[in-house]
Protein backbone atom coordinates (compact mmCIF):
# COMPACT_ATOMS: atom_id res chain seq x y z
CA UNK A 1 162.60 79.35 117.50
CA UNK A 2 162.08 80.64 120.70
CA UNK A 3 159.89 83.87 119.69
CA UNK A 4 157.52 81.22 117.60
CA UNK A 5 157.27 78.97 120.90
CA UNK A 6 155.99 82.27 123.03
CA UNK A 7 153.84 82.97 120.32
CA UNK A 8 152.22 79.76 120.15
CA UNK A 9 152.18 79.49 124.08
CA UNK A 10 150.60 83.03 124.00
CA UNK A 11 147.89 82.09 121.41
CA UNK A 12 146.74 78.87 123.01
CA UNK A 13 146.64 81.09 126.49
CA UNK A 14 144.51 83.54 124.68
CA UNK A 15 142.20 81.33 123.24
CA UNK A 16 141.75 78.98 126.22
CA UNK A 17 140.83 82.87 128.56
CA UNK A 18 138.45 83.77 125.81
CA UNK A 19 136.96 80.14 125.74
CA UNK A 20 136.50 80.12 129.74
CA UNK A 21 134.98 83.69 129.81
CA UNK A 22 131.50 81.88 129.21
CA UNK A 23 130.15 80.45 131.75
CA UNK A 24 127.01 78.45 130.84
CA UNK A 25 124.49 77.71 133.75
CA UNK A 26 123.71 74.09 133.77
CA UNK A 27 120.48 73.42 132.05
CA UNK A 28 118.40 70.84 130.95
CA UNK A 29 117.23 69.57 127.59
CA UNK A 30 113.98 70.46 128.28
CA UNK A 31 110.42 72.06 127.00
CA UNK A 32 111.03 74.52 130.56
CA UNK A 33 114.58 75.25 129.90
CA UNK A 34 114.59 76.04 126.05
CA UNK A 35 111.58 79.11 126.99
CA UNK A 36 113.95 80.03 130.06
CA UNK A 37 116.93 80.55 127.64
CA UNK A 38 114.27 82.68 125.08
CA UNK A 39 114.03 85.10 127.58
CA UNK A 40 117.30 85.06 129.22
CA UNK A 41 118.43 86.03 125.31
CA UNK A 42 115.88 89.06 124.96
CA UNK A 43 116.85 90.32 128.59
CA UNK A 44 120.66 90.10 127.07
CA UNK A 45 119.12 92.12 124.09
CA UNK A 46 117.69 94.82 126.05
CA UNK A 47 120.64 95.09 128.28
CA UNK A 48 122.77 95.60 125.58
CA UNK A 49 125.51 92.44 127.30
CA UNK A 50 127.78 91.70 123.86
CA UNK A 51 129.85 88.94 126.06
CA UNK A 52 126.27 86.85 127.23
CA UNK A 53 124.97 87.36 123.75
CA UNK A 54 128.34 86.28 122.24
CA UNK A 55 127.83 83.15 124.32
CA UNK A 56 124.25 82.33 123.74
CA UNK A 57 124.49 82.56 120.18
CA UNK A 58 126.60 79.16 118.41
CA UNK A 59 129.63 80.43 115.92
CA UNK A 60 127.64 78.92 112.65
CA UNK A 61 124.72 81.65 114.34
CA UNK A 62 122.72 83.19 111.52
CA UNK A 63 119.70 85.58 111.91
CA UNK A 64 117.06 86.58 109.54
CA UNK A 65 115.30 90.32 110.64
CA UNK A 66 111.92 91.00 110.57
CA UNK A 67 113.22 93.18 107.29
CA UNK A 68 114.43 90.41 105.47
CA UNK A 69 118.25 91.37 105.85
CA UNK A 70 120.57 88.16 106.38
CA UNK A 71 122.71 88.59 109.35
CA UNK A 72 125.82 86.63 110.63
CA UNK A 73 126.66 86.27 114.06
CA UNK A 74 129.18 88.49 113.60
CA UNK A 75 127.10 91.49 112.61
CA UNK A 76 124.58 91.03 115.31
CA UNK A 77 127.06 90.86 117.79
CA UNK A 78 127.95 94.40 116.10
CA UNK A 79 124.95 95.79 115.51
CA UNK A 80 123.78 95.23 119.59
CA UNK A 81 124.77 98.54 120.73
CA UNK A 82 123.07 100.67 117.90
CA UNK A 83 119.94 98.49 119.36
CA UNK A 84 117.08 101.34 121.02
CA UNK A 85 116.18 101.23 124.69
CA UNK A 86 113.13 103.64 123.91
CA UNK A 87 111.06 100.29 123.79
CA UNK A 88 110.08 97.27 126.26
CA UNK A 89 109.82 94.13 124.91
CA UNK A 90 108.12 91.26 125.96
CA UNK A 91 107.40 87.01 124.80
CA UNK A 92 104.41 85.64 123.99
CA UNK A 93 102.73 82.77 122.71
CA UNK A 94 105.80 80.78 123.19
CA UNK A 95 105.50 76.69 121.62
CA UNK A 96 108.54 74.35 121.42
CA UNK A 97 109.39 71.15 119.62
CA UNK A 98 112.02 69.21 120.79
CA UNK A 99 113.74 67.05 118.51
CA UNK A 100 116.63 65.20 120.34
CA UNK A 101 119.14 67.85 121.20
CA UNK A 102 117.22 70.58 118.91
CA UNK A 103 114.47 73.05 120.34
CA UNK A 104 112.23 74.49 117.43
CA UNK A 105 110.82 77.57 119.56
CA UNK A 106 108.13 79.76 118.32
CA UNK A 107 106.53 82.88 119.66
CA UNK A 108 105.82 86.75 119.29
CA UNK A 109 108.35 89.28 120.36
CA UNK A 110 105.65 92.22 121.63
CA UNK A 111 107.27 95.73 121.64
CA UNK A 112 105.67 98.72 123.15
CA UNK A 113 106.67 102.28 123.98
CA UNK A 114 106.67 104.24 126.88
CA UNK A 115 103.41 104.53 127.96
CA UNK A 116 103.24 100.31 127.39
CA UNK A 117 101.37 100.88 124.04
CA UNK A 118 101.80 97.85 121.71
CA UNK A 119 104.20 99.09 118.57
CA UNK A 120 104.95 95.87 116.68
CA UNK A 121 104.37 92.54 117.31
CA UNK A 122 107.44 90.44 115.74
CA UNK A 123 106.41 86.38 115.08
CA UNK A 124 109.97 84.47 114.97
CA UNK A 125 111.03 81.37 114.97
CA UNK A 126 114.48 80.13 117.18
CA UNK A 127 116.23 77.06 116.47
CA UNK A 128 118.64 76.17 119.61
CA UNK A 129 120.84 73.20 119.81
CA UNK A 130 121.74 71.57 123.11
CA UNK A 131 124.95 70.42 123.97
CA UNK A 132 127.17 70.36 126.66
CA UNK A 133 124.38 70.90 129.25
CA UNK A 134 123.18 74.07 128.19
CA UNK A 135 121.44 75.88 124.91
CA UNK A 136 123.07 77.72 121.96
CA UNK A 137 121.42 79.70 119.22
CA UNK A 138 122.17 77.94 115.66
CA UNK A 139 119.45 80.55 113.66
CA UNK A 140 116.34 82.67 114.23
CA UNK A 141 114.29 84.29 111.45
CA UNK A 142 111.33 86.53 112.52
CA UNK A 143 108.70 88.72 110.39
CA UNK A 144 106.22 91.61 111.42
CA UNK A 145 102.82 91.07 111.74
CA UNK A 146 100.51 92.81 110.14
């Protein structure tokens, strides 16, 4: 009985350490503060930070590439360190809709190389849901222009 109660007190301790290991800044539900957290996520992205990203992006979190590929929170979480630093990236062309506690935000991810030559330009399409006084990623779809 007693190695179940440690194990239970040792569980709840684990979870409530993982839970307070993000710290959210307080934000607004704004226009302002939905574009702010669209490029606080890319500079997570291109610094390669697996614990911000993990708390920017909600647990039901579901991407869709600019290949078509599905991908789960989970797996992009994964996949962040195989992500290339040979490229800048930068946001453009950035609209939002705010619908209650939901930001629709739309723009065009612009990559370029070395020598700041455009590569790809990447439309997409963010949906964010606001609660407890900051953002969260819910899903995020985005396709190559042509």
């Amino acid at each position: 009985m007693i190695c179940w109660l440690a194990l239970f007190i040792s569980l709840v301790t684990a979870s409530t350490v993982a839970v307070a290991t993000c710290s959210h800044p307080a934000e607004s539900a704004t226009k302002q503060a939905a574009i702010e957290f669209e490029q606080r996520w890319l500079d997570i992205l291109q610094r390669h930070d697996a614990a911000a990203l993990e708390c920017m992006l909600a647990p039901e979190f579901t991407d869709i590439s600019y290949k078509g590929a599905v991908r789960p929170r989970e797996q992009v979480l994964r996949e962040l360190p195989k992500r290339s630093s040979e490229y800048q990236q930068h946001l453009d062309d950035l609209t939002v809709q705010l619908l209650d506690k939901v930001a629709v935000v739309r723009g065009v991810n612009i990559i370029t190389d070395q020598e700041n030559k455009p590569v790809a330009r990447i439309r997409f399409t963010d949906l964010l849901q606001f609660s407890d006084n900051h953002w969260q990623a819910v899903a995020a779809q985005e396709t190559a222009e042509q």
